[in-house]
Protein backbone atom coordinates (compact mmCIF):
# COMPACT_ATOMS: atom_id res chain seq x y z
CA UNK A 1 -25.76 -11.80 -94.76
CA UNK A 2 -27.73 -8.70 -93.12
CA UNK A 3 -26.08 -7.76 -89.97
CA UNK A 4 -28.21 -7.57 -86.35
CA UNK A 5 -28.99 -3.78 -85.99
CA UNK A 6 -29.70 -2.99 -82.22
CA UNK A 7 -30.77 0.68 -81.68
CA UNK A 8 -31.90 2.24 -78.56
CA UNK A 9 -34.80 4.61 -78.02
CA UNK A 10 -34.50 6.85 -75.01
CA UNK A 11 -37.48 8.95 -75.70
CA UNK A 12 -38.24 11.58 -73.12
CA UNK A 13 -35.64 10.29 -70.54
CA UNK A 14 -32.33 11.38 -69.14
CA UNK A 15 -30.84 15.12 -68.01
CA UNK A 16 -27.72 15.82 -69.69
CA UNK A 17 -25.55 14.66 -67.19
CA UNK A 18 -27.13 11.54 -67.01
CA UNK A 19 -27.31 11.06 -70.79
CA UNK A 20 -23.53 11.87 -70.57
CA UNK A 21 -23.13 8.75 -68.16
CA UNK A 22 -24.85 6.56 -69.66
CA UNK A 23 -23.07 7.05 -72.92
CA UNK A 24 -19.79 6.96 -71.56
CA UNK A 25 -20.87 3.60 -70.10
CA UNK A 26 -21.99 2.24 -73.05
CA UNK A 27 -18.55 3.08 -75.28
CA UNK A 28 -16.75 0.84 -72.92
CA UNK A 29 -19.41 -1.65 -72.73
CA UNK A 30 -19.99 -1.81 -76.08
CA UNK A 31 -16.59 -1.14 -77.69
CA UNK A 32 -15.87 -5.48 -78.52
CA UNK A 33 -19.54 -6.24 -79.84
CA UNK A 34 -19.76 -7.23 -83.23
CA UNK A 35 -23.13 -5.97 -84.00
CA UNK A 36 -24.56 -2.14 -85.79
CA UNK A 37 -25.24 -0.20 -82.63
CA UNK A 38 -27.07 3.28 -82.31
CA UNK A 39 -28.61 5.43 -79.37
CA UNK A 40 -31.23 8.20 -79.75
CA UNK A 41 -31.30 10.69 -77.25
CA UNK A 42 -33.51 13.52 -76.63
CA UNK A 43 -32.88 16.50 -78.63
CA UNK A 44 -31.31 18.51 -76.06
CA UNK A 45 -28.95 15.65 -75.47
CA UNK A 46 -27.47 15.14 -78.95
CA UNK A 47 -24.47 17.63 -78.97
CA UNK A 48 -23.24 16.33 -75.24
CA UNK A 49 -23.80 12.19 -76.04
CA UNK A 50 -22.42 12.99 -79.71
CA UNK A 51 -19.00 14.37 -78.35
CA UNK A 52 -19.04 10.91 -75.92
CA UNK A 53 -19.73 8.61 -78.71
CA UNK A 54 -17.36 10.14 -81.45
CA UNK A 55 -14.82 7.70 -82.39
CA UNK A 56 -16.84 4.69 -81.23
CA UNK A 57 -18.65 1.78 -82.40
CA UNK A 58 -22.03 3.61 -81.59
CA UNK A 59 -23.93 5.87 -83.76
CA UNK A 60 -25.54 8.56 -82.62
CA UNK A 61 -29.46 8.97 -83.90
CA UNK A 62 -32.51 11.24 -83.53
CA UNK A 63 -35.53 10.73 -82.22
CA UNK A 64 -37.47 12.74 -85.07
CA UNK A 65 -37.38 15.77 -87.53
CA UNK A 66 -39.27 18.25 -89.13
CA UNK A 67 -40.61 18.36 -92.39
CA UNK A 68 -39.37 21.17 -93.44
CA UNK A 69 -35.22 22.19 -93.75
CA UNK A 70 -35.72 25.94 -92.08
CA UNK A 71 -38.36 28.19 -91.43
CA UNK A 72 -40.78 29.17 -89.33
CA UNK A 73 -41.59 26.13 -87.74
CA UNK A 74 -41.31 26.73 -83.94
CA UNK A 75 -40.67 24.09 -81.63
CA UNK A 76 -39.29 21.91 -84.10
CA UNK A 77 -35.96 20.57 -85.39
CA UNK A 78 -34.45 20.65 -88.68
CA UNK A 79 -32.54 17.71 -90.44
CA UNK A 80 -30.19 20.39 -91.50
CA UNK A 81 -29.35 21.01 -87.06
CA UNK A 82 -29.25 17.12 -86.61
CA UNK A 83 -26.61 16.79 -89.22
CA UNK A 84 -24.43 20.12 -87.73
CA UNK A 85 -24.75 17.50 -84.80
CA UNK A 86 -23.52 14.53 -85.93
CA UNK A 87 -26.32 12.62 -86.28
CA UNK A 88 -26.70 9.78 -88.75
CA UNK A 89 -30.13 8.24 -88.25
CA UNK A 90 -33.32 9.01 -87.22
CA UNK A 91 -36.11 7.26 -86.01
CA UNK A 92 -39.41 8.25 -87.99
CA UNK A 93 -43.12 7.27 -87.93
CA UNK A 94 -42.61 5.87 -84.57
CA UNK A 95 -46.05 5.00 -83.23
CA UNK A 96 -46.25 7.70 -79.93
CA UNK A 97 -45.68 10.46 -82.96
CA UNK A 98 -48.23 8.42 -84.82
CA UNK A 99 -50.73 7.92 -81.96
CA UNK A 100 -50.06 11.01 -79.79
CA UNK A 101 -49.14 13.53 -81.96
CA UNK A 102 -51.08 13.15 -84.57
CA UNK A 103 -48.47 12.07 -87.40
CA UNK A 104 -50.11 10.33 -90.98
CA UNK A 105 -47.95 8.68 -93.23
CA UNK A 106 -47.96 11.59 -95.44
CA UNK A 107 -46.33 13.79 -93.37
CA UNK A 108 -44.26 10.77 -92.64
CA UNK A 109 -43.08 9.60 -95.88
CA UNK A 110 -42.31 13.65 -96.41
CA UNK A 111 -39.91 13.33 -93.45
CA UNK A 112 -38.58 10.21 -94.40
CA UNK A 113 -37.46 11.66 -98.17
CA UNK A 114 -36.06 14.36 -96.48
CA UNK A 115 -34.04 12.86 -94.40
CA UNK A 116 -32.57 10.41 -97.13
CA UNK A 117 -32.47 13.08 -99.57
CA UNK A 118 -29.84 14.68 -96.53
CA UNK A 119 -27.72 11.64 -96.81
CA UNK A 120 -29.44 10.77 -93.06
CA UNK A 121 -29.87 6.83 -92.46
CA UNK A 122 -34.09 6.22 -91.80
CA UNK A 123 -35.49 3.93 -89.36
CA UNK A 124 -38.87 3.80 -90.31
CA UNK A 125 -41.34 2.58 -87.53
CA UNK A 126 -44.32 0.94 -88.92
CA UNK A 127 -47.38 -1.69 -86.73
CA UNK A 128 -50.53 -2.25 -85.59
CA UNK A 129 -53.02 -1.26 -82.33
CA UNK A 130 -54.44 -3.90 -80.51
CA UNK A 131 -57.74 -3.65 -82.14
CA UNK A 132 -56.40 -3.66 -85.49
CA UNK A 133 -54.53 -7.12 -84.70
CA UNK A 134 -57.96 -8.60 -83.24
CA UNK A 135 -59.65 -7.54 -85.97
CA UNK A 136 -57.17 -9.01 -88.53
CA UNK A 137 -55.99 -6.35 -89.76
CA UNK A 138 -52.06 -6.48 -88.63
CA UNK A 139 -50.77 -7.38 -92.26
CA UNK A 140 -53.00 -4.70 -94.33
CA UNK A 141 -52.10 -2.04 -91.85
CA UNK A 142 -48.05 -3.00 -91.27
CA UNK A 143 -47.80 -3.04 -95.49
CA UNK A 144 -49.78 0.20 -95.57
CA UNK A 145 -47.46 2.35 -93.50
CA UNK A 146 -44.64 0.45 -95.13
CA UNK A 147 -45.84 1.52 -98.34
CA UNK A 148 -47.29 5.05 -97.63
CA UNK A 149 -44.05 5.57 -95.73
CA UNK A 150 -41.73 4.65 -98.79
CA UNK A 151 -43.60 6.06 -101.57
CA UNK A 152 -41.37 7.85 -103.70
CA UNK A 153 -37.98 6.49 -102.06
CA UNK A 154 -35.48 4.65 -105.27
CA UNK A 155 -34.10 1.04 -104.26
CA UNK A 156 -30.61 3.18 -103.60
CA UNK A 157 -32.11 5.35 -101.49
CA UNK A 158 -33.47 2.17 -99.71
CA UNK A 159 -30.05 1.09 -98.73
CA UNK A 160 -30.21 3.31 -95.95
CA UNK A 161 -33.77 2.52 -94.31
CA UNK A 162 -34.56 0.04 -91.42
CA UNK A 163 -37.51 -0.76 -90.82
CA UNK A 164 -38.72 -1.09 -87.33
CA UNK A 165 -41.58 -2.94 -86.73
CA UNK A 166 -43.35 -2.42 -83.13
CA UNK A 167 -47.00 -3.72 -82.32
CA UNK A 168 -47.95 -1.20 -80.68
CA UNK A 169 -49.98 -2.74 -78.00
CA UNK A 170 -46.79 -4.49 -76.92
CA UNK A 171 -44.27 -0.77 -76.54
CA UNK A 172 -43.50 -0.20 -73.19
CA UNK A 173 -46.44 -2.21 -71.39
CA UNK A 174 -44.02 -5.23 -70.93
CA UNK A 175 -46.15 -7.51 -73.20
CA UNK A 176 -44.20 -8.86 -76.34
CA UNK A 177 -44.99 -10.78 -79.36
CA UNK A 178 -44.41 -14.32 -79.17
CA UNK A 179 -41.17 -14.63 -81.59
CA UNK A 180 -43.58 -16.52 -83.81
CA UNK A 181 -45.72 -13.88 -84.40
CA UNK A 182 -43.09 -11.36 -84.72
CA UNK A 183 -41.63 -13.41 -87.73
CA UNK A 184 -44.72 -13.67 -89.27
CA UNK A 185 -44.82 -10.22 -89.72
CA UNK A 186 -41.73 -9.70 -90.67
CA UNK A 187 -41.71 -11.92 -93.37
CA UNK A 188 -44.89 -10.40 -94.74
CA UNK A 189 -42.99 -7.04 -94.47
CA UNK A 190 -39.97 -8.68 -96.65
CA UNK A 191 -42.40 -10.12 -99.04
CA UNK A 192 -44.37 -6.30 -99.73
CA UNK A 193 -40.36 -5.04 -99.89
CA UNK A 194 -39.47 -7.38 -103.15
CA UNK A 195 -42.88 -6.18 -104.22
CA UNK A 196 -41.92 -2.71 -104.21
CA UNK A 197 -38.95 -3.20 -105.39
CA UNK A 198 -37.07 -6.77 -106.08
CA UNK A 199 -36.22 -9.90 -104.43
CA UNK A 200 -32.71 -8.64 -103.92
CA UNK A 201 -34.04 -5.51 -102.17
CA UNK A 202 -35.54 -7.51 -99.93
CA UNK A 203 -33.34 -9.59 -98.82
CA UNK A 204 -30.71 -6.95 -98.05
CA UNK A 205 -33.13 -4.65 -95.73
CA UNK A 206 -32.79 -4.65 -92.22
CA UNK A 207 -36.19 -5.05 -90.13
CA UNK A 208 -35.97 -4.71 -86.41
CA UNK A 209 -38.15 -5.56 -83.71
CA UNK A 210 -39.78 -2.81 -81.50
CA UNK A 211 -41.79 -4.38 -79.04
CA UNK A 212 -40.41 -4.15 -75.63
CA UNK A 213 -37.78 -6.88 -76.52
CA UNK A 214 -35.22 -7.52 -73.19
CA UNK A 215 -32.76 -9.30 -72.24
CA UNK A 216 -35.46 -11.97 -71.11
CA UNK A 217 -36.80 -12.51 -75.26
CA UNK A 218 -34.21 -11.01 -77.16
CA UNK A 219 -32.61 -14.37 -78.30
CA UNK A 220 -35.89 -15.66 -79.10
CA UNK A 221 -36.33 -13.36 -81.16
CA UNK A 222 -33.43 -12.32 -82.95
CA UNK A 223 -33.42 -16.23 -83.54
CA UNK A 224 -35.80 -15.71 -85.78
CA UNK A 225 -35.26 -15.99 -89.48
CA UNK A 226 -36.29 -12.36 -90.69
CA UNK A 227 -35.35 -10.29 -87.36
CA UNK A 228 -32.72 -8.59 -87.51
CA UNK A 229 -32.41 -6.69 -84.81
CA UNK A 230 -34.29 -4.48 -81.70
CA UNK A 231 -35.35 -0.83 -81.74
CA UNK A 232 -35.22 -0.53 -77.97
CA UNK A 233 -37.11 1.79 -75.61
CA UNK A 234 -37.09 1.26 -71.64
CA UNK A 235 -34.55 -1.42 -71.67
CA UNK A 236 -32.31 0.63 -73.10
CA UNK A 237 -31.84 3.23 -70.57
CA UNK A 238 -29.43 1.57 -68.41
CA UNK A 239 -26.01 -0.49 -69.23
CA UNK A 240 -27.33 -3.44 -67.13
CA UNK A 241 -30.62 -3.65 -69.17
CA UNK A 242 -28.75 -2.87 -72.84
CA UNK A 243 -26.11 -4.50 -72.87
CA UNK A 244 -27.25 -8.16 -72.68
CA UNK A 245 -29.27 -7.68 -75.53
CA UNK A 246 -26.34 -5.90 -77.49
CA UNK A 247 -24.35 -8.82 -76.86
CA UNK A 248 -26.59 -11.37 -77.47
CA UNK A 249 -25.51 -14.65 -79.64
């Protein structure tokens, strides 16, 4: 039985002392719910949020990572400073590094084996633009970032990847995939998985949703057979918005 996974995203939000609120918030909140639960906070937030969370049911994550352990690499952040941290997961291949940054799946995957290879958990964000779902082309592009993005990873090492998948004409502009769709998807995702790698695999990986899921859709679709869970941006940056979804049935 795969347990519901519900992470949240806070991307380029929050000052420190806000972050710090927020988390505190969230321990008490959260502290009875029977689901995984992580938060990703910017990286100038991690130490203060990390010292919050220490001891609770909430696991602190990352937002990204470098490709590289040390070096000269300005501006970024090594996997070697996110696990001085505390961090156990981080979010990877997420589409605005994709799409705004400039990110291909080989640089991805390179992060991704990285981060494993550092005994870091992987949530690896893979989906479609709204042209490439028009066009048909959802399912060939979702299992090519799946596969581009796990190339090279063993079925151990898979034990500690979620996949997140998150259409990304539906992040942050308040339009979801009907649960329906969403499933689909999924299931196609599960399917390339046992490919990859076996039936058993398969079954055992976690694969969110990351398509502005609220409190509004959220049992909808974690109702659905192959969701199992949310990777959640906006909604997740206050207790009133979160929570709901962390707690739903």
């Amino acid at each position: 039985m795969r347990k519901t996974y519900i992470a949240g995203n806070w991307k380029m939000n929050k000052t420190k002392s806000e972050a710090v609120e927020l988390a505190k918030s969230l321990v008490v909140a959260l502290k009875d719910g029977k689901y995984k639960y992580m938060i990703a906070p910017s990286f100038t937030n991690l130490d203060a949020v990390g010292q919050i969370i220490n001891g609770s049911n909430i696991i602190l994550g990352a937002q990204n990572m470098s490709t590289d352990e040390s070096g000269a690499h300005t501006g970024e952040v090594s996997v070697l400073m996110l696990k001085d941290l505390g961090v156990k997961t981080v979010i990877l291949g997420h589409s605005e590094r994709r799409h705004i940054y400039g990110e291909d799946d080989l640089m991805i995957n390179k992060k991704v084996k990285l981060a494993l290879k550092h005994g870091l958990e992987v949530i690896l964000c893979i989906g479609e633009l709204i042209e490439e779902r028009e066009a048909g082309k959802a399912e060939i592009v979702c299992e090519q970032q799946t596969r581009d993005g796990l190339s090279g990873v063993s079925e151990e090492e898979l034990k500690n990847v979620t996949i997140a998948y998150e259409p990304v004409w539906a992040i942050g502009t308040g339009k979801t995939a009907t649960p329906e769709d969403a499933q689909a998807i999924h299931e196609y995702i599960r399917k390339i998985i046992s490919n990859m790698y076996s039936a058993d695999a398969a079954e055992k990986i976690l694969i969110q949703y990351g398509g502005s899921m609220n409190a509004g859709n959220a049992e909808a679709l974690l109702a659905q057979k192959d969701i199992d869970g949310g990777l959640i941006g906006g909604a997740s940056l206050s207790v009133e918005k979160f929570e709901p979804i962390c707690k739903v049935k």
